[in-house]
PDBML (XML) file of the C-alpha atoms, coordinates in Angstrom:
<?xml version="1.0" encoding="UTF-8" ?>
<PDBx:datablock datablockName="MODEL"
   xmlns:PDBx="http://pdbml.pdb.org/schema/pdbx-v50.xsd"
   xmlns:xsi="http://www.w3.org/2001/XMLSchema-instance"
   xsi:schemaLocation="http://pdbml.pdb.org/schema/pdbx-v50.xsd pdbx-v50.xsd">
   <PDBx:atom_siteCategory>
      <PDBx:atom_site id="1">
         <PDBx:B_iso_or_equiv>0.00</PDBx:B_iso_or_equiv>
         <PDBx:Cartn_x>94.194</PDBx:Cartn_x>
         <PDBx:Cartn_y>80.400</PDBx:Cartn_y>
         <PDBx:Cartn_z>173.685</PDBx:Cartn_z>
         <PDBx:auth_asym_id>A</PDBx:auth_asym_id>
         <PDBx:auth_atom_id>CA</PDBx:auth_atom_id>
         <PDBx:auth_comp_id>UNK</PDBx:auth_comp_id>
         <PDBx:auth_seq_id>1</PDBx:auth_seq_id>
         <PDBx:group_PDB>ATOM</PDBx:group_PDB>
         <PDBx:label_alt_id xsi:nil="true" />
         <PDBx:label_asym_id>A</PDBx:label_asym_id>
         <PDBx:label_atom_id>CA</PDBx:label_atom_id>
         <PDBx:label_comp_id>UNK</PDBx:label_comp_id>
         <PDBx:label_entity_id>1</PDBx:label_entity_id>
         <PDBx:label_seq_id>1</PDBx:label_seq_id>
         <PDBx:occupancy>1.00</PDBx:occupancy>
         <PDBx:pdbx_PDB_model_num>1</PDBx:pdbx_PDB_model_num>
         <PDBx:type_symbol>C</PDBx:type_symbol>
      </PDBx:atom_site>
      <PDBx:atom_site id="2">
         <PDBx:B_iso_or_equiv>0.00</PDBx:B_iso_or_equiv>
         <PDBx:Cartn_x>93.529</PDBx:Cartn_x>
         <PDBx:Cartn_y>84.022</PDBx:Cartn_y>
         <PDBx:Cartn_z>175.132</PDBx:Cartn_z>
         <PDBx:auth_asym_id>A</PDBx:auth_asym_id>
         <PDBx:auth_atom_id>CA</PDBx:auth_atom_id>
         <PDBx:auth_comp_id>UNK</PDBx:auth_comp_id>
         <PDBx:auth_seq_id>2</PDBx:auth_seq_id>
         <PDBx:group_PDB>ATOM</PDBx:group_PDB>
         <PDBx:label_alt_id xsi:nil="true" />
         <PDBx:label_asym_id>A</PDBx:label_asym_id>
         <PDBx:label_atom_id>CA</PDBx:label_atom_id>
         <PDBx:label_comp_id>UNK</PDBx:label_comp_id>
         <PDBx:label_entity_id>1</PDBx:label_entity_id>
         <PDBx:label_seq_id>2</PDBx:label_seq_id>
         <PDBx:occupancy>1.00</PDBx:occupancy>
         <PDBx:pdbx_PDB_model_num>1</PDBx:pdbx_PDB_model_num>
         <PDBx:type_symbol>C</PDBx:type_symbol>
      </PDBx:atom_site>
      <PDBx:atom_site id="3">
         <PDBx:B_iso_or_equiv>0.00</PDBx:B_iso_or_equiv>
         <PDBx:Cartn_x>95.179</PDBx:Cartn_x>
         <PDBx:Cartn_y>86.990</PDBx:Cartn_y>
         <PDBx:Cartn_z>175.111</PDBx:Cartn_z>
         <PDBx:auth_asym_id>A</PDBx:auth_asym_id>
         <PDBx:auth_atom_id>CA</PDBx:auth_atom_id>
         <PDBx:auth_comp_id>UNK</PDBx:auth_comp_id>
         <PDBx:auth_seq_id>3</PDBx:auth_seq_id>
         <PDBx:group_PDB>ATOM</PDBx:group_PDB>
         <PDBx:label_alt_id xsi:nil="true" />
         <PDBx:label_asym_id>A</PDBx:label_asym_id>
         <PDBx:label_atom_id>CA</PDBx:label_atom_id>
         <PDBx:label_comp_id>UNK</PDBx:label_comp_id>
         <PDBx:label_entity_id>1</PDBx:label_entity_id>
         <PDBx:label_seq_id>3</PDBx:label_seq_id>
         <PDBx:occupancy>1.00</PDBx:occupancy>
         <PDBx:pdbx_PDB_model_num>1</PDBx:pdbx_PDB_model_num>
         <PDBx:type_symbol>C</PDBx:type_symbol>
      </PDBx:atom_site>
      <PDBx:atom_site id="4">
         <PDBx:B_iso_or_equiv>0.00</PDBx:B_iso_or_equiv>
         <PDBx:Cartn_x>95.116</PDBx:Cartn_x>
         <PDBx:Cartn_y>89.556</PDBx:Cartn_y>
         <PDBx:Cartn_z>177.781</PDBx:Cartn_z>
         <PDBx:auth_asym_id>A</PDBx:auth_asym_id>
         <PDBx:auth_atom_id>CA</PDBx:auth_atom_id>
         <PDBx:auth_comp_id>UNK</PDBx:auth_comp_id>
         <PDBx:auth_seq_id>4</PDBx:auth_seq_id>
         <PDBx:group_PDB>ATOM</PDBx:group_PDB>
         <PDBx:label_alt_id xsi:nil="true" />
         <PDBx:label_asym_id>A</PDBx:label_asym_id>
         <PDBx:label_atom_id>CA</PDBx:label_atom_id>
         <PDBx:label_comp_id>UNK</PDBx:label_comp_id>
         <PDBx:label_entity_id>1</PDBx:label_entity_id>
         <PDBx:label_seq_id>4</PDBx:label_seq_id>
         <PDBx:occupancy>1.00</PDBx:occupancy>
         <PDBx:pdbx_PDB_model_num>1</PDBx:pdbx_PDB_model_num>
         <PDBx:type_symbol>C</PDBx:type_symbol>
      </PDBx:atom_site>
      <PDBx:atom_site id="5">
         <PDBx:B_iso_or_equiv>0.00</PDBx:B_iso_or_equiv>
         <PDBx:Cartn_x>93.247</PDBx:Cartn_x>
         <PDBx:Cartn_y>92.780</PDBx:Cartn_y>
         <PDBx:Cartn_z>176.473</PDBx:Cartn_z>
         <PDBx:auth_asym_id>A</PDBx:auth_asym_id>
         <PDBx:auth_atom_id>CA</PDBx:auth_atom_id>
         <PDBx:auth_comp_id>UNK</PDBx:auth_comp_id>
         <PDBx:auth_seq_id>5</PDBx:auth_seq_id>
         <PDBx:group_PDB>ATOM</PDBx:group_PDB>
         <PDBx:label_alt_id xsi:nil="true" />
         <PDBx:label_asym_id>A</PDBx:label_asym_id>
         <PDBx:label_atom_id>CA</PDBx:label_atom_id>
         <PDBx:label_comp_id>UNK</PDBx:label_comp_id>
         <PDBx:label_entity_id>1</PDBx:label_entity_id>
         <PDBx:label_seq_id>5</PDBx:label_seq_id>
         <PDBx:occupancy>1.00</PDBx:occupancy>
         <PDBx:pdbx_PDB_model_num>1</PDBx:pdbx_PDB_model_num>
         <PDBx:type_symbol>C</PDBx:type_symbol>
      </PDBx:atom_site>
      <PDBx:atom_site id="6">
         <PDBx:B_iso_or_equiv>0.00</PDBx:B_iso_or_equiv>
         <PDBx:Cartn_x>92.134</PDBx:Cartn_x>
         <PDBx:Cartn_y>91.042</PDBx:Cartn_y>
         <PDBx:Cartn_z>173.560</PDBx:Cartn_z>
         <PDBx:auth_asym_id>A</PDBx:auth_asym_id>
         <PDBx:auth_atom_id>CA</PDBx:auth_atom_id>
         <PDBx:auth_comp_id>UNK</PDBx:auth_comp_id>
         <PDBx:auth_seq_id>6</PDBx:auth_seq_id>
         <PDBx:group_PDB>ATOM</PDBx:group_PDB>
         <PDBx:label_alt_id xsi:nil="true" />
         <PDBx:label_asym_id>A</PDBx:label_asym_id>
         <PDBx:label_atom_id>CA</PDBx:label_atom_id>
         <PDBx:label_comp_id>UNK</PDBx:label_comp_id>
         <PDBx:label_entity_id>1</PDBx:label_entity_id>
         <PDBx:label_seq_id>6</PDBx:label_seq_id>
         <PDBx:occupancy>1.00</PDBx:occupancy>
         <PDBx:pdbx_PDB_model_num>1</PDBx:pdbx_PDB_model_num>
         <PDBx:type_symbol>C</PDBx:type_symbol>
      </PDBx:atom_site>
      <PDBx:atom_site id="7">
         <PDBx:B_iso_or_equiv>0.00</PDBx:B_iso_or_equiv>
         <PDBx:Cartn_x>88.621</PDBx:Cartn_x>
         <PDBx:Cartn_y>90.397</PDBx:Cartn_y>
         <PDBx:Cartn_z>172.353</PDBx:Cartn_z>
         <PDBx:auth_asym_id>A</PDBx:auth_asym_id>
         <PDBx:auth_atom_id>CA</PDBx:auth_atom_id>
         <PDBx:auth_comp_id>UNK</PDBx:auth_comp_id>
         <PDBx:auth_seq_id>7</PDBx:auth_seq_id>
         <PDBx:group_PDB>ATOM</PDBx:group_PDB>
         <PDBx:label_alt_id xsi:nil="true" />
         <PDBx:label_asym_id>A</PDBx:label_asym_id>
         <PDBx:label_atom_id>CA</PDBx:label_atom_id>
         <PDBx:label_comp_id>UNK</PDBx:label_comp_id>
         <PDBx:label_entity_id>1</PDBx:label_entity_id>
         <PDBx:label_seq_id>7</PDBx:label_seq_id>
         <PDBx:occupancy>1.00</PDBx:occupancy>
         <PDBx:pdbx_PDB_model_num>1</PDBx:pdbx_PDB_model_num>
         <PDBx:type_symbol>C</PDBx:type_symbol>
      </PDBx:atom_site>
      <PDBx:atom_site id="8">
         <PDBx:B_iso_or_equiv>0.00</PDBx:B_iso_or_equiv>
         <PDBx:Cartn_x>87.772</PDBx:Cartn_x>
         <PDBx:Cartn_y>86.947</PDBx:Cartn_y>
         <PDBx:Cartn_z>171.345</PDBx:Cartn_z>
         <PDBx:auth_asym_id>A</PDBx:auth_asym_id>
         <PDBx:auth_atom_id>CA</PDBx:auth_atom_id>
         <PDBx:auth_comp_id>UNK</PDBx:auth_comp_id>
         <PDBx:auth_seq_id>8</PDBx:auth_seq_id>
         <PDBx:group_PDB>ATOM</PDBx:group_PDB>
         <PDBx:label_alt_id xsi:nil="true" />
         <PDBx:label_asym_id>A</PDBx:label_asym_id>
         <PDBx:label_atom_id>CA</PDBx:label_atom_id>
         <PDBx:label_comp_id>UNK</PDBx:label_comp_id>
         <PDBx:label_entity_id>1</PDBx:label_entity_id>
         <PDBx:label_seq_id>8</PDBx:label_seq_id>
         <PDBx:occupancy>1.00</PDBx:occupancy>
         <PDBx:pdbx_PDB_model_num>1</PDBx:pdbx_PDB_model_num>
         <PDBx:type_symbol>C</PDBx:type_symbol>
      </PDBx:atom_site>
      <PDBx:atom_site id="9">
         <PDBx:B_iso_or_equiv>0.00</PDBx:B_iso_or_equiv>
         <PDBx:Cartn_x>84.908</PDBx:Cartn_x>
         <PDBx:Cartn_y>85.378</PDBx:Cartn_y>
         <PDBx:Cartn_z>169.930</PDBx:Cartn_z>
         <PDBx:auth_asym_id>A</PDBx:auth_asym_id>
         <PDBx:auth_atom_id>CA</PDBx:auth_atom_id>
         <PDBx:auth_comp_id>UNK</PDBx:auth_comp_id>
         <PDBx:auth_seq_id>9</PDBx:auth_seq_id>
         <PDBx:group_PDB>ATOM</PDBx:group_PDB>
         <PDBx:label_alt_id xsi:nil="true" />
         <PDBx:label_asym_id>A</PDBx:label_asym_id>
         <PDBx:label_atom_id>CA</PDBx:label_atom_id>
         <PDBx:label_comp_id>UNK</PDBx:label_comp_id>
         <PDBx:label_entity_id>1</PDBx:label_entity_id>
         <PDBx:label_seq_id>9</PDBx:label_seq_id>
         <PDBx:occupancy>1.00</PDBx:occupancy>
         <PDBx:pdbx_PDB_model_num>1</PDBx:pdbx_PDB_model_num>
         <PDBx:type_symbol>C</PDBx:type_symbol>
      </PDBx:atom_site>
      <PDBx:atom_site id="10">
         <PDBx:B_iso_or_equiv>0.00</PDBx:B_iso_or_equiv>
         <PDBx:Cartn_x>82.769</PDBx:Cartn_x>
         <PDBx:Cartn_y>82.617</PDBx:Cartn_y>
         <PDBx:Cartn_z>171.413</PDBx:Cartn_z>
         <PDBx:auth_asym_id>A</PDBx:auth_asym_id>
         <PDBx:auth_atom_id>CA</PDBx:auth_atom_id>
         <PDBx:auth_comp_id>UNK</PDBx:auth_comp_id>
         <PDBx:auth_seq_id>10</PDBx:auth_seq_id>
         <PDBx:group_PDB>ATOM</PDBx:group_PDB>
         <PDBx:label_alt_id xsi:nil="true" />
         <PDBx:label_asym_id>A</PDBx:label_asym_id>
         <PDBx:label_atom_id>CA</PDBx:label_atom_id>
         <PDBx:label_comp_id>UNK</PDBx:label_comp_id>
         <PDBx:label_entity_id>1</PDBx:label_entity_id>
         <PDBx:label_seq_id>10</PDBx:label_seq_id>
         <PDBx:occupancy>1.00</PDBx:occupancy>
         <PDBx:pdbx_PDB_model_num>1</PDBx:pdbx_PDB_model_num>
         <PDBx:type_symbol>C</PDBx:type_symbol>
      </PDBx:atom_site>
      <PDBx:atom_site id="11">
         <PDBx:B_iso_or_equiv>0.00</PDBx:B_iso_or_equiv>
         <PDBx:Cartn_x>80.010</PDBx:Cartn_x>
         <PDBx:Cartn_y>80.645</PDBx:Cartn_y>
         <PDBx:Cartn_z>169.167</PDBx:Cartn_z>
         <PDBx:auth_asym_id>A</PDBx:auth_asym_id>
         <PDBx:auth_atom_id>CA</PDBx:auth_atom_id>
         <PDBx:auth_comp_id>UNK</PDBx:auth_comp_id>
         <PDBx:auth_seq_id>11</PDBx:auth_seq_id>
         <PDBx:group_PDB>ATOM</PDBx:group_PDB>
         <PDBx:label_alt_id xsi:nil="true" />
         <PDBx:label_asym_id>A</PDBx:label_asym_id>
         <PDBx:label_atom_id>CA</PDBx:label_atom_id>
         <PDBx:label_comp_id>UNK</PDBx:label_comp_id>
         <PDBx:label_entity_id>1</PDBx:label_entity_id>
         <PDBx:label_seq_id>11</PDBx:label_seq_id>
         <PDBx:occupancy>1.00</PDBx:occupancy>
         <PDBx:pdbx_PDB_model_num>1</PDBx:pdbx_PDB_model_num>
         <PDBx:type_symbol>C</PDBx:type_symbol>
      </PDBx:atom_site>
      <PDBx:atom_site id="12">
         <PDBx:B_iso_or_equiv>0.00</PDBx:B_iso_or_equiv>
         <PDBx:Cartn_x>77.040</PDBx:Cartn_x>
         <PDBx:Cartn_y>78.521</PDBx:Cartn_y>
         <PDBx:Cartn_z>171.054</PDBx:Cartn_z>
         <PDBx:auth_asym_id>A</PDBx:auth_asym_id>
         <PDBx:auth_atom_id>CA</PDBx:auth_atom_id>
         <PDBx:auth_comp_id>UNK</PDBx:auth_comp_id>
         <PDBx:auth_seq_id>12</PDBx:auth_seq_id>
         <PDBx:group_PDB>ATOM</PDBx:group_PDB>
         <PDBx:label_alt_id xsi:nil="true" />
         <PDBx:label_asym_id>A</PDBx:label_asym_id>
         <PDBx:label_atom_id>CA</PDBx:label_atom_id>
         <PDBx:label_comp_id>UNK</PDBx:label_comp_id>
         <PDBx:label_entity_id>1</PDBx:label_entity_id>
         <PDBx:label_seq_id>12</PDBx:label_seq_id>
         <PDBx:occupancy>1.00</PDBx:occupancy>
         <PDBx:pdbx_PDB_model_num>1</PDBx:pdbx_PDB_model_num>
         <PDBx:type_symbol>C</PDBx:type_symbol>
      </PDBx:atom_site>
      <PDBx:atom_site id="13">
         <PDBx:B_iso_or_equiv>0.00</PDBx:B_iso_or_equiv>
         <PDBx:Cartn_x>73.964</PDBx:Cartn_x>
         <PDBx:Cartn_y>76.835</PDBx:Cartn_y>
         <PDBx:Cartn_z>170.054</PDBx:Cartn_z>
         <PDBx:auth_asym_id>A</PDBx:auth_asym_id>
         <PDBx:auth_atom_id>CA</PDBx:auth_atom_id>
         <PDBx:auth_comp_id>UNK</PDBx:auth_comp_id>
         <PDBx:auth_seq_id>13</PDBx:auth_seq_id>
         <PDBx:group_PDB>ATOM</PDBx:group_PDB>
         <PDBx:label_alt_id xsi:nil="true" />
         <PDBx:label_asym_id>A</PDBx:label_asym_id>
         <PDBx:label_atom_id>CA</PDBx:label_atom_id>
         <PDBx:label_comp_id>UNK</PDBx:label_comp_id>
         <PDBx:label_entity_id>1</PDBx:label_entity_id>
         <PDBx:label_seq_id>13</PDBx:label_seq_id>
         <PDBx:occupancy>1.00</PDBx:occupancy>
         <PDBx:pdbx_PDB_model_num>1</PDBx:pdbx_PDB_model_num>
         <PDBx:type_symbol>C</PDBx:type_symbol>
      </PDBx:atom_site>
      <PDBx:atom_site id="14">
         <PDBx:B_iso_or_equiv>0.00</PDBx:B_iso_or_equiv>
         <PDBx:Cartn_x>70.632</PDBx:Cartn_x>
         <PDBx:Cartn_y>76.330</PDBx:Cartn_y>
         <PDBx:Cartn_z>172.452</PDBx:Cartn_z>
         <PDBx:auth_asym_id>A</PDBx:auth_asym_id>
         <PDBx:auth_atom_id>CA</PDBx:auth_atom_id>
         <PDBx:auth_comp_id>UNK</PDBx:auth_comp_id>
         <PDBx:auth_seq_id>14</PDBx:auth_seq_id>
         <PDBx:group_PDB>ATOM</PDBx:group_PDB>
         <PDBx:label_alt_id xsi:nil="true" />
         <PDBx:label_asym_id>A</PDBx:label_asym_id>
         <PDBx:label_atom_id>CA</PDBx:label_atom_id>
         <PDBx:label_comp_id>UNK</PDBx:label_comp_id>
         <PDBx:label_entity_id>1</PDBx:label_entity_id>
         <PDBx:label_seq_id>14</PDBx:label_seq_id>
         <PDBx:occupancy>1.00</PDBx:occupancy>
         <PDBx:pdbx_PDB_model_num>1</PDBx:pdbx_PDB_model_num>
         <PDBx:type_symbol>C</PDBx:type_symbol>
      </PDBx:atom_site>
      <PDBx:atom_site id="15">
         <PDBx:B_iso_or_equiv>0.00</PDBx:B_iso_or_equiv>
         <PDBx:Cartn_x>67.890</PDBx:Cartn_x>
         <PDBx:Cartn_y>77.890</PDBx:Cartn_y>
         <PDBx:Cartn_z>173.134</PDBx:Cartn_z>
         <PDBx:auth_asym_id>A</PDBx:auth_asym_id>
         <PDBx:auth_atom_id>CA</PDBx:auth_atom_id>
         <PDBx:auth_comp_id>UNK</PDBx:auth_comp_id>
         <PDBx:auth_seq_id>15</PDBx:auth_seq_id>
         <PDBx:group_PDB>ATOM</PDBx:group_PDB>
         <PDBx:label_alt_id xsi:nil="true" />
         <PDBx:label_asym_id>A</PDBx:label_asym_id>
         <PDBx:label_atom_id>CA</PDBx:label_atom_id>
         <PDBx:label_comp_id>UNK</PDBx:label_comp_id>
         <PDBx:label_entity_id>1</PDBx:label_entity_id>
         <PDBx:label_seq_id>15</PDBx:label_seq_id>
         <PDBx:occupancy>1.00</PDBx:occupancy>
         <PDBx:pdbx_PDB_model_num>1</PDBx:pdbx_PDB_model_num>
         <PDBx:type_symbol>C</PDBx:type_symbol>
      </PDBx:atom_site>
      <PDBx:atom_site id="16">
         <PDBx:B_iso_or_equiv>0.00</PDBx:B_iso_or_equiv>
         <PDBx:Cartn_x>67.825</PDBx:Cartn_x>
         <PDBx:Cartn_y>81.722</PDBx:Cartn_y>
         <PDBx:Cartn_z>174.113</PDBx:Cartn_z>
         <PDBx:auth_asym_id>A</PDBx:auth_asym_id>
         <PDBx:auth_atom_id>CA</PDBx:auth_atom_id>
         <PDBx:auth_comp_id>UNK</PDBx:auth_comp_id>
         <PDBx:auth_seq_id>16</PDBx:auth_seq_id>
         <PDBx:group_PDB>ATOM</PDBx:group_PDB>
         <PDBx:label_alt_id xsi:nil="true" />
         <PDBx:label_asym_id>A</PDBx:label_asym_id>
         <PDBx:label_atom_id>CA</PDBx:label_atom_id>
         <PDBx:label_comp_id>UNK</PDBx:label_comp_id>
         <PDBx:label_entity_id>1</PDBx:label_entity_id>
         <PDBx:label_seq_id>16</PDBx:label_seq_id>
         <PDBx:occupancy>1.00</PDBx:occupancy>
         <PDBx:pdbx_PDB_model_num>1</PDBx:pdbx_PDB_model_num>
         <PDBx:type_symbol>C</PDBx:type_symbol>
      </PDBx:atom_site>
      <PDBx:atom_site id="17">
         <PDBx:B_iso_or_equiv>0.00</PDBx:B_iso_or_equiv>
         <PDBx:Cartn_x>70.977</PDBx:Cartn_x>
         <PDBx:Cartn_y>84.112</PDBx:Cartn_y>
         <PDBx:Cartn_z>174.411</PDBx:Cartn_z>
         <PDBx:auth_asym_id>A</PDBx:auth_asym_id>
         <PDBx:auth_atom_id>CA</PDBx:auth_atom_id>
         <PDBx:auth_comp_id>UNK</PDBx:auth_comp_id>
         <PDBx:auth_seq_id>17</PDBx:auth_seq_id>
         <PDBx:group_PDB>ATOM</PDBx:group_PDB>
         <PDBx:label_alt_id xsi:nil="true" />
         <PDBx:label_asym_id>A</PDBx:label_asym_id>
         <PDBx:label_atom_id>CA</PDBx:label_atom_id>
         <PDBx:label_comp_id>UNK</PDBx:label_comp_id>
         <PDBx:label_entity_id>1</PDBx:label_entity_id>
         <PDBx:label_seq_id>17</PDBx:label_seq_id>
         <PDBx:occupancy>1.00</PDBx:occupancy>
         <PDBx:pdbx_PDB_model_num>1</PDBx:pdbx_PDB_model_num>
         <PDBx:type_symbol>C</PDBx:type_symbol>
      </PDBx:atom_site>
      <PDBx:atom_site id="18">
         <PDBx:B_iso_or_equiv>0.00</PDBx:B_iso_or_equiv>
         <PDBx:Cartn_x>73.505</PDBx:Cartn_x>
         <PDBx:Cartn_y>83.795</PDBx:Cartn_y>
         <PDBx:Cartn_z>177.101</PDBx:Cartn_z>
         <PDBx:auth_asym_id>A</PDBx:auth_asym_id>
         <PDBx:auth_atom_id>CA</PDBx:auth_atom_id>
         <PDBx:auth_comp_id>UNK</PDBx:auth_comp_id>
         <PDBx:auth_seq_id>18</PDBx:auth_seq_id>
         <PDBx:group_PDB>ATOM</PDBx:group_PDB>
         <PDBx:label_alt_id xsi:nil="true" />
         <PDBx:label_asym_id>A</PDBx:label_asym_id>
         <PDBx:label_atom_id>CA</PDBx:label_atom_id>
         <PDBx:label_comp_id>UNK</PDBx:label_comp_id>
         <PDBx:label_entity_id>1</PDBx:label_entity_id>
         <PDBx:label_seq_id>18</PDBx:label_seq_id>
         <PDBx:occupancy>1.00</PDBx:occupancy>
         <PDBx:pdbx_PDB_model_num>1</PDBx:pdbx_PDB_model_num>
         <PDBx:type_symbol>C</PDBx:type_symbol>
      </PDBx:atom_site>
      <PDBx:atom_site id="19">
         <PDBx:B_iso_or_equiv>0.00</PDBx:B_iso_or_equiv>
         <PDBx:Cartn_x>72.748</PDBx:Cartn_x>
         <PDBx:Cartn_y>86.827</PDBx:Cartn_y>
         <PDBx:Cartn_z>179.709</PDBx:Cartn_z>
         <PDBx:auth_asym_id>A</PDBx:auth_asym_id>
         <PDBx:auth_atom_id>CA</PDBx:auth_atom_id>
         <PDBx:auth_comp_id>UNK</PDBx:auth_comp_id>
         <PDBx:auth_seq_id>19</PDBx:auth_seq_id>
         <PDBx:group_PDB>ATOM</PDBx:group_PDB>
         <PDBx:label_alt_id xsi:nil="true" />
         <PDBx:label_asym_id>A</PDBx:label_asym_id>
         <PDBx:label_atom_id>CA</PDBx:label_atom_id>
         <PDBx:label_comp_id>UNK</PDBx:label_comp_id>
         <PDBx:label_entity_id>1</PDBx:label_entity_id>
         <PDBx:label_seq_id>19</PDBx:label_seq_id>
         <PDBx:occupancy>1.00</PDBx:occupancy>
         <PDBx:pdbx_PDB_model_num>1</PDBx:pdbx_PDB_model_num>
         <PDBx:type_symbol>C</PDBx:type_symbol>
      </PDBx:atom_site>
      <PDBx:atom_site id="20">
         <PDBx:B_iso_or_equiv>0.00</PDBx:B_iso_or_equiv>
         <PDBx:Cartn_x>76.551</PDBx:Cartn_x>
         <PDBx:Cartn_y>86.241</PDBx:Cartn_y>
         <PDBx:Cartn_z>181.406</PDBx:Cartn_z>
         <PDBx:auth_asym_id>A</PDBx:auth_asym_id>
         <PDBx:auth_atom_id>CA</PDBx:auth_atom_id>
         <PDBx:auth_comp_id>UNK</PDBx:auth_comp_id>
         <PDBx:auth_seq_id>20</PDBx:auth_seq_id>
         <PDBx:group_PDB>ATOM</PDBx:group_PDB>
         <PDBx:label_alt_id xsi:nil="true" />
         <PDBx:label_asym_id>A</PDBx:label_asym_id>
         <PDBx:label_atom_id>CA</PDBx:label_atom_id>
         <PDBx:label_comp_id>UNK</PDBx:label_comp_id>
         <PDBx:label_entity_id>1</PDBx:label_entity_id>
         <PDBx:label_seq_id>20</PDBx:label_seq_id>
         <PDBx:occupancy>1.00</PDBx:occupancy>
         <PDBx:pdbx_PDB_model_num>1</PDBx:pdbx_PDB_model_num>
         <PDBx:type_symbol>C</PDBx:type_symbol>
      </PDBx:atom_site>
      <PDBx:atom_site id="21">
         <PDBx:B_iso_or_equiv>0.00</PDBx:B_iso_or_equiv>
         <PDBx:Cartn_x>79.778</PDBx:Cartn_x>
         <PDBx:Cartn_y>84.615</PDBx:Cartn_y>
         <PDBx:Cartn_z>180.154</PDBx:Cartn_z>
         <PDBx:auth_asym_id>A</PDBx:auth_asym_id>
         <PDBx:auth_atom_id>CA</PDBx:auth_atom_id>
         <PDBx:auth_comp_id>UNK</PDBx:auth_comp_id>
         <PDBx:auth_seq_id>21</PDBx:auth_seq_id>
         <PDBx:group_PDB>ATOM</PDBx:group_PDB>
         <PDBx:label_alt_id xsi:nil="true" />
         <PDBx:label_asym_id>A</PDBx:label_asym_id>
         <PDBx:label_atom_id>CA</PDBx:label_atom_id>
         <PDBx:label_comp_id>UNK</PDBx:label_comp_id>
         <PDBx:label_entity_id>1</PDBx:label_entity_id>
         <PDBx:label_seq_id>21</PDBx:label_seq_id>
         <PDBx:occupancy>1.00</PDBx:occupancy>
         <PDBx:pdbx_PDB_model_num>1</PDBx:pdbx_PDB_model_num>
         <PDBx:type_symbol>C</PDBx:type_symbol>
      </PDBx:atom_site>
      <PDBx:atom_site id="22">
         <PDBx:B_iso_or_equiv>0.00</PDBx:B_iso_or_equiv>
         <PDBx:Cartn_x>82.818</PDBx:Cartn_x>
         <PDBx:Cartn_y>83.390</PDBx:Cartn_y>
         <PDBx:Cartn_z>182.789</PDBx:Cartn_z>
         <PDBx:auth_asym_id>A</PDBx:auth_asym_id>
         <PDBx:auth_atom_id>CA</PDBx:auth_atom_id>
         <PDBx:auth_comp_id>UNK</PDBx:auth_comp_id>
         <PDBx:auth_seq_id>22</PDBx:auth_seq_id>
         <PDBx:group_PDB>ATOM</PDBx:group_PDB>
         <PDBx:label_alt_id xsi:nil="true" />
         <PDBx:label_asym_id>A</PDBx:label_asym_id>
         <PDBx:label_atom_id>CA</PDBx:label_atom_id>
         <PDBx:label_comp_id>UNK</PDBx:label_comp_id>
         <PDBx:label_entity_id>1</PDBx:label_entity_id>
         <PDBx:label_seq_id>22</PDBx:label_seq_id>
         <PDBx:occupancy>1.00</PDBx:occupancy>
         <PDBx:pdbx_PDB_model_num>1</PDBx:pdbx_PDB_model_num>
         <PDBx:type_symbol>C</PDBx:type_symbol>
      </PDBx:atom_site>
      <PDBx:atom_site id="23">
         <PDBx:B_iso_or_equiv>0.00</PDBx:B_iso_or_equiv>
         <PDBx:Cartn_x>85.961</PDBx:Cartn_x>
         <PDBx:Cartn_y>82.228</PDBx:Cartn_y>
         <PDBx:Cartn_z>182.596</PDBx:Cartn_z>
         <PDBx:auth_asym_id>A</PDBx:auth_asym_id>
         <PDBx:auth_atom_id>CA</PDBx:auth_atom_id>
         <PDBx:auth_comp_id>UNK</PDBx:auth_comp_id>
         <PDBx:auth_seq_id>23</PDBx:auth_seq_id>
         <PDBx:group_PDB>ATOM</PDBx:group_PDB>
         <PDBx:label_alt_id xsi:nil="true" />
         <PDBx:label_asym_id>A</PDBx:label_asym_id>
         <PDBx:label_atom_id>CA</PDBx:label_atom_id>
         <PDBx:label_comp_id>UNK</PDBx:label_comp_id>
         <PDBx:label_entity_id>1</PDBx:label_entity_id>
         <PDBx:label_seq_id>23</PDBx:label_seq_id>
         <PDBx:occupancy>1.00</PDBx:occupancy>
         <PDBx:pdbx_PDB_model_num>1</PDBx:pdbx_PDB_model_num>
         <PDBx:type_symbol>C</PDBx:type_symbol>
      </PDBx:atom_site>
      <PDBx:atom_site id="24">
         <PDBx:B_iso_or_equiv>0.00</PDBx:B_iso_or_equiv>
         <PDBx:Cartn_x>86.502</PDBx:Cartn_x>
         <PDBx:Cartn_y>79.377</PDBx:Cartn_y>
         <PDBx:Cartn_z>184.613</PDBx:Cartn_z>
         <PDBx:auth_asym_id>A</PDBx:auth_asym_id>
         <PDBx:auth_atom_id>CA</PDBx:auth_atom_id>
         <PDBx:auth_comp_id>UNK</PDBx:auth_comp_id>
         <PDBx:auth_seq_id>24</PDBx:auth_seq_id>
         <PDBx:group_PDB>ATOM</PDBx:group_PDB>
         <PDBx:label_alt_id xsi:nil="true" />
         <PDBx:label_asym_id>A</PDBx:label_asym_id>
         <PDBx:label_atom_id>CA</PDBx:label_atom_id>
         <PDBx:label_comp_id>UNK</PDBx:label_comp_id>
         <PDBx:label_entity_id>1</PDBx:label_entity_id>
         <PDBx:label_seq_id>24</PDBx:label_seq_id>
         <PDBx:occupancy>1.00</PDBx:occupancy>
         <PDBx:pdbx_PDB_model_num>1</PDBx:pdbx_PDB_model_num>
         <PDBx:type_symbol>C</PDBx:type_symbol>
      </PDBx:atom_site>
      <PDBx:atom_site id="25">
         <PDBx:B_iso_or_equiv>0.00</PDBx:B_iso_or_equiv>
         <PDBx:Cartn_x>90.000</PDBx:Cartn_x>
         <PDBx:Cartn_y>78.734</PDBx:Cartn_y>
         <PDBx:Cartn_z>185.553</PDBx:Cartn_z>
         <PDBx:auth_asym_id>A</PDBx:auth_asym_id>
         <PDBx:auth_atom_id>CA</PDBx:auth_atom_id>
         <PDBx:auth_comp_id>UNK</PDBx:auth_comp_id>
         <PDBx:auth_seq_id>25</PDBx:auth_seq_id>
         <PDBx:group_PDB>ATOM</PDBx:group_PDB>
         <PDBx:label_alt_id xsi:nil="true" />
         <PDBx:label_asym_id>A</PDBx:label_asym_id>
         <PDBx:label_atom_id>CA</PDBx:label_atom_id>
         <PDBx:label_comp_id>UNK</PDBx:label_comp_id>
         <PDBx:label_entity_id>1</PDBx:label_entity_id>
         <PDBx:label_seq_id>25</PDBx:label_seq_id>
         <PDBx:occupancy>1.00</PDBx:occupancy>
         <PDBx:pdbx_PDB_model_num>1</PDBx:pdbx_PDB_model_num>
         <PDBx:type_symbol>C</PDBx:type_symbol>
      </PDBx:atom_site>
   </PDBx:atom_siteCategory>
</PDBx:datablock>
């Protein structure tokens, strides 16, 4: 769950860092 305004944390595993994170609705 998300709150607005709040920061969250998101772990992944794979090769190479993410350049861009979205929120799919």
């Amino acid at each position: 769950w998300l709150t607005i305004g709040k920061t969250f944390n998101v772990q992944a595993s794979g090769s190479g860092g993410a350049s861009r994170v979205t929120l799919v609705k």
